[in-house]
N, C-alpha and C. Protein backbone atom coordinates (compact mmCIF):
# COMPACT_ATOMS: atom_id res chain seq x y z
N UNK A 1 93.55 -175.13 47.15
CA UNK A 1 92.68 -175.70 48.15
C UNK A 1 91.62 -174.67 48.53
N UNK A 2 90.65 -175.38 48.88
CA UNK A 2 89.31 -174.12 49.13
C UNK A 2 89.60 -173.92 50.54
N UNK A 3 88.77 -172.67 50.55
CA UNK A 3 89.17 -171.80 52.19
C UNK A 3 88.76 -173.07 53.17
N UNK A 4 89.46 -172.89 54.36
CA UNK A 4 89.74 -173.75 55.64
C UNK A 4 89.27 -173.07 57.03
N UNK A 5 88.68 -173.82 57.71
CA UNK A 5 88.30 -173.66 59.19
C UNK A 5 88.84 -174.46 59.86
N UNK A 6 89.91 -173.43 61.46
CA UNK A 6 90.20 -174.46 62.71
C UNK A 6 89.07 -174.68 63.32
N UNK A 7 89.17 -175.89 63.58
CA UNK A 7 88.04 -176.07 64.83
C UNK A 7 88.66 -176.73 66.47
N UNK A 8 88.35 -177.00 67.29
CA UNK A 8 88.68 -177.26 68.14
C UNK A 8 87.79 -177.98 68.82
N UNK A 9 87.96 -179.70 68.85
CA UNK A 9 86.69 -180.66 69.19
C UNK A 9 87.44 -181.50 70.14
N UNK A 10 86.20 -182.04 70.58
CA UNK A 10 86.65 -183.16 71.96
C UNK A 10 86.11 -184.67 71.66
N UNK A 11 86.91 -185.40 71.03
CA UNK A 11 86.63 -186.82 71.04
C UNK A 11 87.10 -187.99 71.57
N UNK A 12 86.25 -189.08 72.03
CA UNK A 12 86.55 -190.39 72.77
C UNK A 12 87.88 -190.42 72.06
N UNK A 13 89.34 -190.49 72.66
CA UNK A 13 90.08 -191.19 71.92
C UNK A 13 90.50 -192.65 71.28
N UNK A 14 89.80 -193.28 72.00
CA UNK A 14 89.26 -194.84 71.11
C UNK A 14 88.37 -194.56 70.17
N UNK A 15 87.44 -193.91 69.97
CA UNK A 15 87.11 -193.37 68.58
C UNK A 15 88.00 -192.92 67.84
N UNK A 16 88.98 -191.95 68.24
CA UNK A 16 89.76 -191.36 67.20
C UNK A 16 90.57 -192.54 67.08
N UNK A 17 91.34 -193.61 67.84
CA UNK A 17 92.13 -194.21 67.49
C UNK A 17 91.58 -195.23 66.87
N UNK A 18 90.65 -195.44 66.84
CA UNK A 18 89.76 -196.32 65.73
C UNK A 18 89.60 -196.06 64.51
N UNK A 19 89.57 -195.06 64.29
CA UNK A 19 89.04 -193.96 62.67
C UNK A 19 89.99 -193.46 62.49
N UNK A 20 91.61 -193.10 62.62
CA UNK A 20 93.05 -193.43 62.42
C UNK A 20 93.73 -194.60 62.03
N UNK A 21 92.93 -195.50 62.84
CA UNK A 21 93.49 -196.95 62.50
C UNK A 21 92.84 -197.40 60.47
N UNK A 22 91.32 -197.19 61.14
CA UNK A 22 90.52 -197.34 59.45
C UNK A 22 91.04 -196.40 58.27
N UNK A 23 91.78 -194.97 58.37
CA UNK A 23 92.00 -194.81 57.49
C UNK A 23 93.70 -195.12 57.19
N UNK A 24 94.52 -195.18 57.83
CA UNK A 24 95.98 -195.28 58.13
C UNK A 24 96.43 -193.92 58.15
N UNK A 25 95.55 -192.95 58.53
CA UNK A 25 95.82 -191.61 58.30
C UNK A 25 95.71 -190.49 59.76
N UNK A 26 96.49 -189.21 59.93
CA UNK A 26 96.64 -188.73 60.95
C UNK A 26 95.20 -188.19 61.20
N UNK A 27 94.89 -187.43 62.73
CA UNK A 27 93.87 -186.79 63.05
C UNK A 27 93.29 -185.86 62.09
N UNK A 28 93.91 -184.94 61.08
CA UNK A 28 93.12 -184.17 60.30
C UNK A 28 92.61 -184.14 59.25
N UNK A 29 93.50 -185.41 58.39
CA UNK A 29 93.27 -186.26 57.29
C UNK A 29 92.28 -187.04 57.72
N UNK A 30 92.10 -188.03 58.90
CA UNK A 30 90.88 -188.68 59.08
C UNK A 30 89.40 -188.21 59.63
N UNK A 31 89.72 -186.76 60.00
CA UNK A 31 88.42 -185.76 60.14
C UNK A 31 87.91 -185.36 59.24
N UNK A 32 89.00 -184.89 57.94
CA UNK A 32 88.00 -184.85 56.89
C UNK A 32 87.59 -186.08 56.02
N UNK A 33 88.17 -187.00 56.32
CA UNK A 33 87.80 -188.38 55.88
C UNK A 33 86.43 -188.47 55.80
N UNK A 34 86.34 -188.60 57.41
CA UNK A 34 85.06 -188.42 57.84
C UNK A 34 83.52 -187.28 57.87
N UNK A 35 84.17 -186.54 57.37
CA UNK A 35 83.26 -184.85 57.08
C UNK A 35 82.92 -185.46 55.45
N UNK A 36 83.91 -185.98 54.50
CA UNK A 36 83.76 -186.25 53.42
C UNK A 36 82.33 -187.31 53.18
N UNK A 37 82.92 -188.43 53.95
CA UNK A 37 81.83 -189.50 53.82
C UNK A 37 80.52 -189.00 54.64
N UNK A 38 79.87 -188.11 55.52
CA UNK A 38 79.42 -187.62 55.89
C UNK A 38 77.99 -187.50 54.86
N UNK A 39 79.49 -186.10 54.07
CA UNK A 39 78.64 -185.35 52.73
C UNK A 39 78.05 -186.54 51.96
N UNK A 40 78.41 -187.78 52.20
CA UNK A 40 78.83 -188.52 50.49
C UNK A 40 77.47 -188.87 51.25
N UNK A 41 77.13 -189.28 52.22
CA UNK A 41 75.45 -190.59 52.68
C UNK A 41 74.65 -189.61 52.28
N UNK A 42 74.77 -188.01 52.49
CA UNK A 42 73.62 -187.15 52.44
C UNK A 42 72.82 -187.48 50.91
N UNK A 43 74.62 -187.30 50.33
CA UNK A 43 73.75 -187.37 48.67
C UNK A 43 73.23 -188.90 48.68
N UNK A 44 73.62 -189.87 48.73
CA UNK A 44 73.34 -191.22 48.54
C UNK A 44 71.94 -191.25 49.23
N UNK A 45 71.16 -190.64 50.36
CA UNK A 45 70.24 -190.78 50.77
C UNK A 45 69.07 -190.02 49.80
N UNK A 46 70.03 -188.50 49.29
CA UNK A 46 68.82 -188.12 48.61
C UNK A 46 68.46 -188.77 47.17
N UNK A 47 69.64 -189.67 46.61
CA UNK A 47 69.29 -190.50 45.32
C UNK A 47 68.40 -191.45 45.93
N UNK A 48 68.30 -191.97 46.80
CA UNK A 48 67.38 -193.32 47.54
C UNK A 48 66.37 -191.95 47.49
N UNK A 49 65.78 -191.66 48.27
CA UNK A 49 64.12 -190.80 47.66
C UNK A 49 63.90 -190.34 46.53
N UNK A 50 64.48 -190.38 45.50
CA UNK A 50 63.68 -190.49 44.42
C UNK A 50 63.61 -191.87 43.96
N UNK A 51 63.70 -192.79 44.01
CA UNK A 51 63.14 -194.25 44.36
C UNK A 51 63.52 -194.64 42.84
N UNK A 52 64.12 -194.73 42.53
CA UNK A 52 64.38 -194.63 40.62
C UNK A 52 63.42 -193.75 39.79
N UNK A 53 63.14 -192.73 40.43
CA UNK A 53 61.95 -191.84 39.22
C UNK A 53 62.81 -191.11 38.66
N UNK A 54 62.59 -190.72 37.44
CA UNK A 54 63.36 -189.50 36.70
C UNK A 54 62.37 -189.14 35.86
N UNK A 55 61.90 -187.46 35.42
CA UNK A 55 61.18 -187.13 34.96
C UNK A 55 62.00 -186.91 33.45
N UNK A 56 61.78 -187.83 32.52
CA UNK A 56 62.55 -187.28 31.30
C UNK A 56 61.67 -186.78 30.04
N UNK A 57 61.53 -185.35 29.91
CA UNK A 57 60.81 -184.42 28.73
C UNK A 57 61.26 -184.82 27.82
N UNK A 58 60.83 -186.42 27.49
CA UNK A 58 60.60 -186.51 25.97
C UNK A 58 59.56 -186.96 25.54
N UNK A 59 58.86 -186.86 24.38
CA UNK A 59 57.90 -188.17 24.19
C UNK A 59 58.65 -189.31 23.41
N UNK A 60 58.34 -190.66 24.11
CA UNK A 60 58.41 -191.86 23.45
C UNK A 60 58.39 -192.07 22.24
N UNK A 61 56.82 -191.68 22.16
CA UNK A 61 56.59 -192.00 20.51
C UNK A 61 56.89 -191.53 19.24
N UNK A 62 57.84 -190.29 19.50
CA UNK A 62 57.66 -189.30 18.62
C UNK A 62 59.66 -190.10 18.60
N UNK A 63 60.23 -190.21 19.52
CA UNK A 63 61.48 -190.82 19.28
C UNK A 63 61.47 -191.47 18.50
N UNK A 64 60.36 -192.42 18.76
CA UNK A 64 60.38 -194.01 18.26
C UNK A 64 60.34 -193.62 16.53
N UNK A 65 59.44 -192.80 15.98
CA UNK A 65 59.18 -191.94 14.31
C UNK A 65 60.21 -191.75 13.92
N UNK A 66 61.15 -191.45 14.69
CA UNK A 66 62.75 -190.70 14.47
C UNK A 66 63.52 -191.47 14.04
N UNK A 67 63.48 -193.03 14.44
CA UNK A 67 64.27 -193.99 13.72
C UNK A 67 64.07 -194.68 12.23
């Protein structure tokens, strides 16, 4: 397992017992639940700005000769 940090936080407990309930999982399992999906929108947001572009270094036409 990669290195670990305690932290020590203060949350609505109807939040926590809400986001316990959604995962069926205890307070530290569903914190990183949540730290996880966190990470996961960041990337999903930065695939949404590149809007489907991909710069791919090939030429077309010279593929197309290749067949």
């Amino acid at each position: 397992m990669a290195a670990t940090q305690k932290i020590t936080i203060e949350v609505p407990t109807a939040l926590l017992d809400e986001a316990k309930a959604a995962t069926g999982e205890g307070v530290t399992a569903t914190v990183r639940a949540a730290l996880r999906l966190i990470a996961s929108r960041r990337a999903q947001r930065r695939l949404l700005e590149l809007g489907g572009t991909l710069d791919i270094p090939y030429d077309l036409e010279k593929l197309r000769e290749d067949r």
